[in-house]
Protein backbone atom coordinates (compact mmCIF):
# COMPACT_ATOMS: atom_id res chain seq x y z
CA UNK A 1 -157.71 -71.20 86.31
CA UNK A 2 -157.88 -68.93 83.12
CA UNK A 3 -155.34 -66.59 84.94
CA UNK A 4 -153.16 -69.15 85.89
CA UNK A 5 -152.33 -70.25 82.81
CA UNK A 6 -151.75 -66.33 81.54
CA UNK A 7 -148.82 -66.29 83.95
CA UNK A 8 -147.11 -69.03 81.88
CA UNK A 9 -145.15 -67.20 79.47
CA UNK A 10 -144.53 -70.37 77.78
CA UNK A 11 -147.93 -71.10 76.83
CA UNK A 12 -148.68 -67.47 76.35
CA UNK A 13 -146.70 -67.46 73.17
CA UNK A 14 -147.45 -71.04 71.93
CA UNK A 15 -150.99 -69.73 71.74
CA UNK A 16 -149.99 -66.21 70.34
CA UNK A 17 -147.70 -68.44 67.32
CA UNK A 18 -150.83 -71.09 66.89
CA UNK A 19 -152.91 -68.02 66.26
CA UNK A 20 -150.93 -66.48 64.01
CA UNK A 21 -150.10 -69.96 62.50
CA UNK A 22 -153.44 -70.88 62.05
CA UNK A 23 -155.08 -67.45 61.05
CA UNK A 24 -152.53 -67.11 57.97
CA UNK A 25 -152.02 -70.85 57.21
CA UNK A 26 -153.28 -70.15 53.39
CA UNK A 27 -149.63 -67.60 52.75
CA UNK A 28 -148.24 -71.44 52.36
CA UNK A 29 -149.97 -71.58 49.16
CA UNK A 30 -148.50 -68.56 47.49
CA UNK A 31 -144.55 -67.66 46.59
CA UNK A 32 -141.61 -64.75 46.36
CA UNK A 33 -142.92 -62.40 43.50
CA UNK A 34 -141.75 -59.01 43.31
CA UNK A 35 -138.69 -57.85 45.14
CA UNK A 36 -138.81 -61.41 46.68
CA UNK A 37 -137.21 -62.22 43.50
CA UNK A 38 -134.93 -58.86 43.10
CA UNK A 39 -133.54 -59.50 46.81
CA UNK A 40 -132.61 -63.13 46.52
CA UNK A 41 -131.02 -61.55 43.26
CA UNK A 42 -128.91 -58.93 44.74
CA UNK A 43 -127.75 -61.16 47.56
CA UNK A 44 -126.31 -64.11 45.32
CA UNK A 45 -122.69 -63.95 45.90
CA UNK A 46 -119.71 -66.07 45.97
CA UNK A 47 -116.89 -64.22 47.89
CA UNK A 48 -116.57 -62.74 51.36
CA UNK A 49 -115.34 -59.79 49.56
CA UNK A 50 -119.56 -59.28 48.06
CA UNK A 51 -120.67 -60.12 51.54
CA UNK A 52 -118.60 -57.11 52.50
CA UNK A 53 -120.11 -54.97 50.01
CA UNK A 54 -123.70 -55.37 51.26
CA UNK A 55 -122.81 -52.56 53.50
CA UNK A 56 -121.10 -50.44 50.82
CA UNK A 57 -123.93 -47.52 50.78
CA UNK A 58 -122.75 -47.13 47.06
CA UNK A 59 -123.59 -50.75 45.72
CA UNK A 60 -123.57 -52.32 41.75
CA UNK A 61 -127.29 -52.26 41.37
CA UNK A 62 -128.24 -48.78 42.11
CA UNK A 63 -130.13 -49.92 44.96
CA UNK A 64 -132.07 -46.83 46.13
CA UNK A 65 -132.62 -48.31 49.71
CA UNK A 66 -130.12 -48.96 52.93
CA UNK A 67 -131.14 -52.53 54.13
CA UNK A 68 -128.55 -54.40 54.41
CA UNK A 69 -129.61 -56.52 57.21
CA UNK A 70 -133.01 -57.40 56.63
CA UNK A 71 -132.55 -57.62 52.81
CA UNK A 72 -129.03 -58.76 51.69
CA UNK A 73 -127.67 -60.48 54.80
CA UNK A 74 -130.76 -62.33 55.68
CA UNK A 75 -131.44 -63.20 51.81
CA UNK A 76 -128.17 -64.61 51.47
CA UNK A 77 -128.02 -66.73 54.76
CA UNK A 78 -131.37 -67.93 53.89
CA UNK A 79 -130.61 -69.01 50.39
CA UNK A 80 -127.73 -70.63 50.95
CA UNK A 81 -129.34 -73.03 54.06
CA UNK A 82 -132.51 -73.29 52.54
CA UNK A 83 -132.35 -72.89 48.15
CA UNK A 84 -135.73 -70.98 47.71
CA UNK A 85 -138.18 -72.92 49.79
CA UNK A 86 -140.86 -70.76 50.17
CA UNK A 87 -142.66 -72.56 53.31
CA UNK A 88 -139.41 -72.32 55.76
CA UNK A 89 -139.54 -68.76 54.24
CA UNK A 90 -143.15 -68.17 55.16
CA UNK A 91 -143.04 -70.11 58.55
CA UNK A 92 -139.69 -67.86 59.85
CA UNK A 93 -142.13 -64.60 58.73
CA UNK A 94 -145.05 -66.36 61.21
CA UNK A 95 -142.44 -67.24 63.94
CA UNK A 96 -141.32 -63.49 63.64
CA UNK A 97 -145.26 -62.19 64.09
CA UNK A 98 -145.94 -64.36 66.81
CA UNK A 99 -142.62 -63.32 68.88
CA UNK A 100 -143.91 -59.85 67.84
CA UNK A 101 -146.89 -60.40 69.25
CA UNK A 102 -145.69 -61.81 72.30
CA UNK A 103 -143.20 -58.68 73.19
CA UNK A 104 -146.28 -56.96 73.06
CA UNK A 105 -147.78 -59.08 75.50
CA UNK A 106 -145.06 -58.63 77.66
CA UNK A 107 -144.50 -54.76 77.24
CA UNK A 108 -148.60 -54.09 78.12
CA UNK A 109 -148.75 -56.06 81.22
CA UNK A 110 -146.89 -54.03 82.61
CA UNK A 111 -149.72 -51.41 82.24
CA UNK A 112 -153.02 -53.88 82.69
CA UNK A 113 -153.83 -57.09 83.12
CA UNK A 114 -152.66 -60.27 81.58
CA UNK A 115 -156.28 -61.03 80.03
CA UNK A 116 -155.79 -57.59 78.19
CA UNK A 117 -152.50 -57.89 77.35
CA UNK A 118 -153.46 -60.97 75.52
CA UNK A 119 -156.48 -59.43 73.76
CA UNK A 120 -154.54 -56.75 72.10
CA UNK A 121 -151.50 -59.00 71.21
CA UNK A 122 -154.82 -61.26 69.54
CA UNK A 123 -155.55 -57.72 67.72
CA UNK A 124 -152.14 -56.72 66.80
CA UNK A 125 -151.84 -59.73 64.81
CA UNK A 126 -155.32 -60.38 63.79
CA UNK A 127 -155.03 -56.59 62.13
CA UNK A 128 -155.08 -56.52 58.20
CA UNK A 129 -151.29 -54.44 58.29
CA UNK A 130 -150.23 -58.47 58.31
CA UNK A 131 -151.31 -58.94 54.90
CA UNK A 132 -148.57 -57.02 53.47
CA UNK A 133 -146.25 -58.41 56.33
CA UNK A 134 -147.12 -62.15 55.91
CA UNK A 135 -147.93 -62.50 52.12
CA UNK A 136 -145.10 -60.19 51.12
CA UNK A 137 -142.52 -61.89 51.98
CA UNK A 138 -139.53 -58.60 51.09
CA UNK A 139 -141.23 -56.64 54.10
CA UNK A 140 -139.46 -59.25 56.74
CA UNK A 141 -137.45 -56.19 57.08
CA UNK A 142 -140.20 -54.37 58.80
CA UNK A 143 -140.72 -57.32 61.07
CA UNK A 144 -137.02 -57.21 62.16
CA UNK A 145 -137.44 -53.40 62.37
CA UNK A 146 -140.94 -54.08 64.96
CA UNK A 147 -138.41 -56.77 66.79
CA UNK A 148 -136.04 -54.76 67.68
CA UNK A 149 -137.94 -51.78 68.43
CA UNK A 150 -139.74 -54.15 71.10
CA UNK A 151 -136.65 -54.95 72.44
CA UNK A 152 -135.91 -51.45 73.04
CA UNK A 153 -138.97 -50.58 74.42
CA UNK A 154 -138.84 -53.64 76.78
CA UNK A 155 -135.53 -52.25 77.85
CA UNK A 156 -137.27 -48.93 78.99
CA UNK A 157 -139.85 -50.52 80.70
CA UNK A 158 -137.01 -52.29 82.85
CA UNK A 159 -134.04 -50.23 82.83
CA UNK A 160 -131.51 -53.63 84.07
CA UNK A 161 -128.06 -54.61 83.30
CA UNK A 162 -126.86 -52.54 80.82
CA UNK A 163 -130.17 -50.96 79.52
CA UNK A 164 -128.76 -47.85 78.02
CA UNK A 165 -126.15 -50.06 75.61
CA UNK A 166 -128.77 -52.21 74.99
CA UNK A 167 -131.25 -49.65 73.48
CA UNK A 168 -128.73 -47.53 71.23
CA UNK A 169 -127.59 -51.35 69.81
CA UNK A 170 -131.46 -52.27 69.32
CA UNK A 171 -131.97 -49.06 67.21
CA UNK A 172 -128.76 -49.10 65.41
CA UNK A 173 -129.96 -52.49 64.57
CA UNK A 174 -133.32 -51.16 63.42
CA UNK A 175 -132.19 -48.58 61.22
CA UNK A 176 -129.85 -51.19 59.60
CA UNK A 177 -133.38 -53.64 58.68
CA UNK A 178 -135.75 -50.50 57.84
CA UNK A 179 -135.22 -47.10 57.94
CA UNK A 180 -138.78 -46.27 58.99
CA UNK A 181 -137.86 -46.95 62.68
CA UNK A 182 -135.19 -43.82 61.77
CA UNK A 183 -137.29 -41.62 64.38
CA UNK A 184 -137.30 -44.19 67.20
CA UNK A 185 -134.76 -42.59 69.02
CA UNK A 186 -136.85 -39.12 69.24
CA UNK A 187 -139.92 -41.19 70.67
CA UNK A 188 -137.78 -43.15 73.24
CA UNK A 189 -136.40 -39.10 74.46
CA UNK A 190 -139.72 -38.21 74.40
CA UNK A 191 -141.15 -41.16 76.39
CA UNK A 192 -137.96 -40.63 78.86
CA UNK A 193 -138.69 -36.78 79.56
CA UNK A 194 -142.17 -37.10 80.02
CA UNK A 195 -142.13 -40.67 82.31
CA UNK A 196 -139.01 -40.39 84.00
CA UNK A 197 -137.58 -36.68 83.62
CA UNK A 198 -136.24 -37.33 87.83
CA UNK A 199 -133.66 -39.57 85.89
CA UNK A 200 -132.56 -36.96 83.27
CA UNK A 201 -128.84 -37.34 84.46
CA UNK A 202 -128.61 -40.98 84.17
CA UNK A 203 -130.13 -41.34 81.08
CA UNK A 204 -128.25 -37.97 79.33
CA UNK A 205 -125.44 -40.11 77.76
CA UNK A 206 -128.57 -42.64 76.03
CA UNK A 207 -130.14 -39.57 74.84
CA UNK A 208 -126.67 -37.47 73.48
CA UNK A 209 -125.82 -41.58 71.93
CA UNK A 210 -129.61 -41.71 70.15
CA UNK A 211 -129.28 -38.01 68.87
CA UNK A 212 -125.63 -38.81 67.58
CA UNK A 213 -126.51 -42.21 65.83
CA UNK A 214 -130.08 -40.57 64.08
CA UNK A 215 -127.86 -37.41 62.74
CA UNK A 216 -125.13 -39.79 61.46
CA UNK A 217 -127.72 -42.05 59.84
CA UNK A 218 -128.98 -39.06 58.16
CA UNK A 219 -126.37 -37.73 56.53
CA UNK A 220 -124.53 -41.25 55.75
CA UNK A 221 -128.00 -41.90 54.14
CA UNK A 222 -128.69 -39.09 51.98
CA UNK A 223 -124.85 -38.03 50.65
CA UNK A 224 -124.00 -41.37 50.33
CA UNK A 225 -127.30 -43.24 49.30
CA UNK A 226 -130.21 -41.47 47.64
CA UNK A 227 -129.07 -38.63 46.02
CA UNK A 228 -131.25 -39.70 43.17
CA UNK A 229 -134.71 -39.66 46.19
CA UNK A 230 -136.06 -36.45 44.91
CA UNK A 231 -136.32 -37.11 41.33
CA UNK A 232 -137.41 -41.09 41.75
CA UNK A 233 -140.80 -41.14 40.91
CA UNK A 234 -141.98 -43.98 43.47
CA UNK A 235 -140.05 -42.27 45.96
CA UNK A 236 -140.69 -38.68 45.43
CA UNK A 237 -140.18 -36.49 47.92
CA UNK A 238 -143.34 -34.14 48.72
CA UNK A 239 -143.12 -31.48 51.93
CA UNK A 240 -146.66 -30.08 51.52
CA UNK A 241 -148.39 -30.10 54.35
CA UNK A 242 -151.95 -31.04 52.44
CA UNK A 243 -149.90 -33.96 51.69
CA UNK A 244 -148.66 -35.06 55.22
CA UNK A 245 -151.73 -34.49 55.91
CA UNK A 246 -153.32 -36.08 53.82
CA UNK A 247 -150.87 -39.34 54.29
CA UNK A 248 -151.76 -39.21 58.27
CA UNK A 249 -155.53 -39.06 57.66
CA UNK A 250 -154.88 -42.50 55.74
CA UNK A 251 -152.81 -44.40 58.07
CA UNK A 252 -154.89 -43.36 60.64
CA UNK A 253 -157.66 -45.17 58.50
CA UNK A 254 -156.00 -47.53 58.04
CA UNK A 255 -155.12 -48.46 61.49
CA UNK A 256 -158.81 -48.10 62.47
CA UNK A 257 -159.16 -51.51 60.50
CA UNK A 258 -160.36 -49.60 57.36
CA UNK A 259 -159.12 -51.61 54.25
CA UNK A 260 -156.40 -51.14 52.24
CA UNK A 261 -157.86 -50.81 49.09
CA UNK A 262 -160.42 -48.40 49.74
CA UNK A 263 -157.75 -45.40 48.65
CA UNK A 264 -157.56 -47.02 45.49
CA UNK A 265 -161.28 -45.90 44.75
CA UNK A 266 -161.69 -42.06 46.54
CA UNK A 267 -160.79 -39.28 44.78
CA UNK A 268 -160.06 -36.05 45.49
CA UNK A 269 -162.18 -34.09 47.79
CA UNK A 270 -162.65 -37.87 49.26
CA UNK A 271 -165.00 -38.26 46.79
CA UNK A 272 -165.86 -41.67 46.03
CA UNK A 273 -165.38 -43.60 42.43
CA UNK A 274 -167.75 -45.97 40.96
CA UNK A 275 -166.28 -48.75 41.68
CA UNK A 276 -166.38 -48.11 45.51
CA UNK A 277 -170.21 -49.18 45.68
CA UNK A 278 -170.14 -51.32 42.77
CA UNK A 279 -168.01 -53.90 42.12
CA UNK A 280 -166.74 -53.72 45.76
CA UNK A 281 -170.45 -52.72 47.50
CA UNK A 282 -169.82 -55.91 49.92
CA UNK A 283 -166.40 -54.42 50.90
CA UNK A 284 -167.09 -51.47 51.37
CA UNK A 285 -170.74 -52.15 52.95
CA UNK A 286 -168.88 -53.37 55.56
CA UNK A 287 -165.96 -50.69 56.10
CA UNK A 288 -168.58 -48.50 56.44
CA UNK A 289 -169.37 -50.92 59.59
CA UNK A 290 -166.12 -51.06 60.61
CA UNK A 291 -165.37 -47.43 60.48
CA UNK A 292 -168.43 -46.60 62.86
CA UNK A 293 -167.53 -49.76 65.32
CA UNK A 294 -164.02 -48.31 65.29
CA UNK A 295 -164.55 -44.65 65.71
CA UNK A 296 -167.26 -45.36 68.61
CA UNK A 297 -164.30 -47.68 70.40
CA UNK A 298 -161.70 -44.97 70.09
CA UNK A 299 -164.00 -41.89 71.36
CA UNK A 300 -164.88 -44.15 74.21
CA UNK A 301 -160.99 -44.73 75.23
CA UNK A 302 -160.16 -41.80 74.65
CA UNK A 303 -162.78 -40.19 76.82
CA UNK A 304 -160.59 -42.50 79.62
CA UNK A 305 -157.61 -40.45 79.42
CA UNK A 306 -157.09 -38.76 82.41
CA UNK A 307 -153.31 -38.17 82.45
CA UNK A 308 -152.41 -36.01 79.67
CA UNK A 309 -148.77 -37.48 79.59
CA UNK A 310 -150.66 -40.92 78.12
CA UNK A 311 -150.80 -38.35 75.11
CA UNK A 312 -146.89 -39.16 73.77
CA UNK A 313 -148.04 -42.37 72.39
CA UNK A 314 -150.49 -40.44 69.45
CA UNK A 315 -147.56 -38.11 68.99
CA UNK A 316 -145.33 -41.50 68.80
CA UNK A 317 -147.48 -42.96 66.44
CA UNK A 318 -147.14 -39.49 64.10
CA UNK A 319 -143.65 -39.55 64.64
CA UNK A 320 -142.93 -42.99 63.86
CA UNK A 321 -144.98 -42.90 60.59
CA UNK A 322 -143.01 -39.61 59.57
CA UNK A 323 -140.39 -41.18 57.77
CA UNK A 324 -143.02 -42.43 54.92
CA UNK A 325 -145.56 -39.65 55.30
CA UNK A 326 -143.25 -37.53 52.96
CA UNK A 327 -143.76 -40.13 49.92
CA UNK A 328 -147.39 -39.04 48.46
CA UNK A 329 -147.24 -42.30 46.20
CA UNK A 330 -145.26 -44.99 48.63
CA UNK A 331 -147.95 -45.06 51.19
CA UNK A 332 -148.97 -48.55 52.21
CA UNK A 333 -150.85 -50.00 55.41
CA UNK A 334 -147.69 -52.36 55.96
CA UNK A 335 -145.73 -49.68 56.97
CA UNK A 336 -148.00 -49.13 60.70
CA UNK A 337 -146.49 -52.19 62.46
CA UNK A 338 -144.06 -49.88 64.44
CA UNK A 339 -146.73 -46.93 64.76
CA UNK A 340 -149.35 -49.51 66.06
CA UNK A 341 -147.48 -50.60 68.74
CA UNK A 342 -147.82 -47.25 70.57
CA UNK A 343 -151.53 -46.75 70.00
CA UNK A 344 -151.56 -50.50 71.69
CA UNK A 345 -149.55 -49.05 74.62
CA UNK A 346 -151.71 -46.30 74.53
CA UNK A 347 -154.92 -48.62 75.08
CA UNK A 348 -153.05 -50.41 77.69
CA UNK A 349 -152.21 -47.29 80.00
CA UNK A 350 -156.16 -46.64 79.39
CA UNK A 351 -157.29 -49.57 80.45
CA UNK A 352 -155.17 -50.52 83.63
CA UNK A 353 -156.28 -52.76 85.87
CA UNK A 354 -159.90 -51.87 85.81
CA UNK A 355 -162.07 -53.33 88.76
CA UNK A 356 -165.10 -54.00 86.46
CA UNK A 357 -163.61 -54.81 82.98
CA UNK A 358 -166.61 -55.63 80.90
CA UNK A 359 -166.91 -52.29 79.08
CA UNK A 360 -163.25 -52.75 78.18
CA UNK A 361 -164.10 -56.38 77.11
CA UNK A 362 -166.69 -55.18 74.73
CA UNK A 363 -164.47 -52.72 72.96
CA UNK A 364 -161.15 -54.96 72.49
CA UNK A 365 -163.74 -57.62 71.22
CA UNK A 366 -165.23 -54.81 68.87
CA UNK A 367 -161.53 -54.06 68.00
CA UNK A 368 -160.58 -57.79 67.35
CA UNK A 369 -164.16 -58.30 65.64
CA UNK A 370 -164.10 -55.75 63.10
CA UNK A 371 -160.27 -56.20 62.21
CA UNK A 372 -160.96 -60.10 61.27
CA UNK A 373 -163.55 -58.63 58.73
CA UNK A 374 -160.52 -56.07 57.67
CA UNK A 375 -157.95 -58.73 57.06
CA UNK A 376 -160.10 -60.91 55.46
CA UNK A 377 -161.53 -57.72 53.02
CA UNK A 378 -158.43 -56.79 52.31
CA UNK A 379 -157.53 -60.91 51.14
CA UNK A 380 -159.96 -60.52 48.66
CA UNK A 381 -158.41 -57.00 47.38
CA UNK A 382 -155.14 -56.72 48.55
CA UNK A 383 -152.45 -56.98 45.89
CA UNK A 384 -149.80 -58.20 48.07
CA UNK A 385 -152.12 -61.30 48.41
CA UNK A 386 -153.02 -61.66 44.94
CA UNK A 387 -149.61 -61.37 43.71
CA UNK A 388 -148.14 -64.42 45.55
CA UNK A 389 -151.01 -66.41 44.39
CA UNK A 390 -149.72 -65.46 40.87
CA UNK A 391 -146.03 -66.50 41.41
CA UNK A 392 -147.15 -69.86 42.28
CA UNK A 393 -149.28 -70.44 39.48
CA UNK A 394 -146.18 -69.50 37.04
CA UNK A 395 -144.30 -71.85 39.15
CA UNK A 396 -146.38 -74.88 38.78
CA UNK A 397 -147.77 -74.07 35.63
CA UNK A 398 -143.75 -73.27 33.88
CA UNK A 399 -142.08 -76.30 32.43
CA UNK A 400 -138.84 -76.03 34.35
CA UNK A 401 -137.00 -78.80 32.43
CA UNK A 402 -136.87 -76.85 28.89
CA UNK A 403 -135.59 -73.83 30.63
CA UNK A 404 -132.07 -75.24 32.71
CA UNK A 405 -129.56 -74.59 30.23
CA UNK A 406 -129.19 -72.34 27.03
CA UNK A 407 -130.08 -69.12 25.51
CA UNK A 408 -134.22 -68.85 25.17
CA UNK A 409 -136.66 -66.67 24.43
CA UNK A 410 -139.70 -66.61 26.48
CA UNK A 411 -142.76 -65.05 25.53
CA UNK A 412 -145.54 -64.37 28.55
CA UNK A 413 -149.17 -63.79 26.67
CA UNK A 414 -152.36 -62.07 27.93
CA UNK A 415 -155.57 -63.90 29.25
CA UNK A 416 -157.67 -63.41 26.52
CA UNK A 417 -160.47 -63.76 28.93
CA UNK A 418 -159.24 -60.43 30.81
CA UNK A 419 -161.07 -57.49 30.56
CA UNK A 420 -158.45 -54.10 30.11
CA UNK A 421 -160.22 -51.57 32.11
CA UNK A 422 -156.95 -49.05 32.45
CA UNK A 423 -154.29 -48.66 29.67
CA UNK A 424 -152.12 -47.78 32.22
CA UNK A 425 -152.83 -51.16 34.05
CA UNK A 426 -152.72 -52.67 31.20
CA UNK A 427 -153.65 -56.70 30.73
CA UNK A 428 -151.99 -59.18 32.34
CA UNK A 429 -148.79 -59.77 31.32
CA UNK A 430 -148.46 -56.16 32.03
CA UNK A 431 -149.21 -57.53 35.93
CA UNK A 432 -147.13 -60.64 35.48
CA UNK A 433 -144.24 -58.16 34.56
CA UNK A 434 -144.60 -56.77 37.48
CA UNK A 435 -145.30 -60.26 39.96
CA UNK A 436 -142.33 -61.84 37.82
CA UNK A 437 -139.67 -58.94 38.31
CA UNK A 438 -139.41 -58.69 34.45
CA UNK A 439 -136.85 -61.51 33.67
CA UNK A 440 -135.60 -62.39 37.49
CA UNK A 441 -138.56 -64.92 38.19
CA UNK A 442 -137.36 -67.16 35.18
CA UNK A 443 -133.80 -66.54 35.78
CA UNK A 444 -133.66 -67.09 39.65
CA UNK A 445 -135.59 -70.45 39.32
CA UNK A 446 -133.93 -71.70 36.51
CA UNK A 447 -130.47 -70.64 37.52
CA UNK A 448 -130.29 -70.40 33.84
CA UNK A 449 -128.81 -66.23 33.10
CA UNK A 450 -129.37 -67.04 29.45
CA UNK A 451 -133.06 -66.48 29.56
CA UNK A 452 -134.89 -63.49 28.04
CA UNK A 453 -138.33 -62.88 28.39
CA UNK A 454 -141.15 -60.58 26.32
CA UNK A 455 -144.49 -59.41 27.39
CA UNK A 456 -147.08 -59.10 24.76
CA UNK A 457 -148.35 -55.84 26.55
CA UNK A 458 -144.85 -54.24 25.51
CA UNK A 459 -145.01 -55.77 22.24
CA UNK A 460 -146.33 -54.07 19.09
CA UNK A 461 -146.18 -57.76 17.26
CA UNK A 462 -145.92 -61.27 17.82
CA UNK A 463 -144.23 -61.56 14.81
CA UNK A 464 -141.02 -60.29 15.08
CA UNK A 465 -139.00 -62.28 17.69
CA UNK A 466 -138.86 -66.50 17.35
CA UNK A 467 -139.91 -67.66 20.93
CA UNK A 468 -138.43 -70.71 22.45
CA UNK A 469 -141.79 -71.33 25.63
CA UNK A 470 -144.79 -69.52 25.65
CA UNK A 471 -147.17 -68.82 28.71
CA UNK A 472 -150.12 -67.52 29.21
CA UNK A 473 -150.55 -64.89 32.36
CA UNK A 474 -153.86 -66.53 33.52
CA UNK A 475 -156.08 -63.71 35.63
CA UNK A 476 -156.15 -63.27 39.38
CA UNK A 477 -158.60 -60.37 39.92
């Protein structure tokens, strides 16, 4: 019966988007914060003639990024169908996870059996890489990125109607949403020459196209784009191979279901800081767990392998990471959505279509097991979660009416109740700055441009400026 019902495709995803649904159901709670606010800024126009210039590399607000799809288009259409309702916002960025999800489904049944399939697609979303996907609302363009990289993929696996077309359009699209699916095209030459090298001369005008389109990317990108990358301090530019290193060793934490927030308290030498078995001992108790149920799962697949070609997906996963291993200070476990997918694959090919599959059960329900624990850790730490919980305390707690029309002066005060542990973190207006987009928050929701707004971190007195609405930045952590 069980199997008959994971042939419908239908209810295969209904279950996939329930899960997904369900699992994150509290992201209705929170709202945009952050570059939520700076995108829905950016992408407020009122000519075709701005919609044009979306795609102008050089744009008006020395954007530092190349996203016009995922960011400006998609920010614009959405605001101007929908105003800024957060909960259509936060169901499309579900819908998009559980379609996600179900591509994956789709791709790795190819490669085992439907009850497998199902399990990792349960995993894939279930990991804790969703909290910065699903509570942070500005990485949709990673999800877009993941969709259309599963498209391409699916294409490979099928090679019908117009395949080759299909694929070059997929990444073009990709690269347009999020330029960390840049080396895509390398991993789909790879996965070409190694599974289906008898076919070279068919598929030599996809791989000359994917080549082509990468190089162009790469030079429209940096002459055009970020010739300010090396010398931005968020995205610094670092080629030492300690630091690679370093960056792999993290993800690859990371997408072992080790929390997020756990290089936030080891220092150098991987030594750990007080607060790693103090105020987080719970937390990190239990990555300790996680780390040994992980690392016994993934010794015991990998002692499967017994076709060395299987071995492209690792290198995939390195590869598809490499376009943010070269930021030492940018390194966040939302980026592994893309990389994950091939150490999925790479599980699937392992598996197969095993005749007794209850060792195999065991370890996907280890894998499932210990990233529930993960995502839920990283809930309680995460600052992408935290953050959105903020906005939407500013916007029930902000008397809208007094700020529609006029020039004001808003002051945002400190919890007096908050404890400054960091000058550099400073209390927590400092944070609201930074949940708030400085000014944008206020202006955005008010539609009011006549709004300016103080901190009393950057303030050396109260004194000196008459303020027109005070609030106070109540703590979140």
């Amino acid at each position: 019966m069980a199997k008959k019902y994971f042939k419908n495709r239908f209810i295969i995803f209904a279950i996939l988007f329930a899960f997904a649904f369900i699992f994150y159901f509290d992201s209705f709670k929170h709202f945009f914060y952050q570059d939520d606010i700076w995108h829905f800024y950016i992408s407020k126009i009122s000519s075709l003639k701005e919609f044009f210039e979306f795609f102008n590399p050089i744009n008006k607000f020395g954007y530092q990024v190349y996203r016009p799809l995922s960011t400006q288009v998609f920010f614009f259409l959405f605001q101007n169908i929908f105003g800024l309702n957060h909960a259509i916002f936060q169901f499309i960025v579900i819908l998009l996870l559980g379609i996600n999800s179900f591509l994956i489904y789709e791709i790795l049944k190819k490669y085992t059996t439907t009850i497998f399939a199902f399990l990792l697609s349960i995993f894939y979303i279930s990991h804790h890489q969703n909290i910065g996907i699903v509570y942070y609302l500005s990485t949709i363009q990673l999800s877009f990125a993941v969709l259309f990289t599963l498209l391409s993929i699916k294409q490979l696996q099928e090679k019908k109607n117009n395949w080759q077309i299909k694929i070059l359009i997929f990444y073009i699209l990709s690269i347009f949403c999020q330029e960390i699916s840049l080396l895509n095209s390398i991993i789909f030459i790879g996965i070409l020459l190694v599974e289906d090298l008898k076919n070279l001369k068919i598929e030599k005008k996809l791989i000359l196209a994917l080549l082509f389109a990468t190089i162009s990317y790469l030079i429209f990108r940096f002459y055009f784009i970020n010739q300010q990358i090396f010398t931005n301090d968020n995205y610094h530019i670092s080629l030492n191979p300690k630091t690679i290193i370093n960056n792999l060793f993290w993800y690859g934490l990371w997408m072992a279901s080790i929390p997020e927030y756990l290089i936030n308290f080891v220092g150098s030498g991987f030594k750990p800081l007080p607060p790693l078995f103090g105020q987080y001992r719970l937390e990190s108790t239990l990555s300790l767990l996680i780390l040994l149920i992980n690392l016994s799962v993934f010794t015991v697949l990998l002692s499967k392998v017994k076709n060395k070609k299987l071995l492209i997906y690792p290198l995939a996963f390195v590869l598809s990471l490499a376009p943010v291993l070269v930021f030492p200070w940018h390194k966040y476990v939302y980026h592994l959505p893309i990389a994950s997918i091939f150490i999925l694959i790479f599980c699937g090919k392992i598996i197969g279509r095993p005749k007794k599959s209850i060792v195999y059960l065991i370890l996907i329900a280890a894998l499932i097991f210990s990233s529930i624990i993960s995502n839920f850790i990283d809930r309680r730490t995460s600052y992408n979660y935290k953050r959105g919980v903020t906005a939407q305390n500013f916007k029930e707690n902000i008397d809208w009416k007094i700020l529609k029309s006029g020039q004001k002066n808003i002051l945002v005060l400190n919890d007096p109740t908050f404890t400054v542990f960091s000058k550099d973190w400073g209390s927590t207006s400092s944070q609201a700055k930074i949940v708030l987009k400085e000014n944008l928050f206020f202006t955005i929701l008010s539609n009011n441009y006549g709004l300016q707004v103080f901190y009393e971190d950057d303030l050396e007195s109260l004194e000196n400026v008459k303020y027109d609405y005070e609030i106070v930045a109540k703590k979140e952590w």
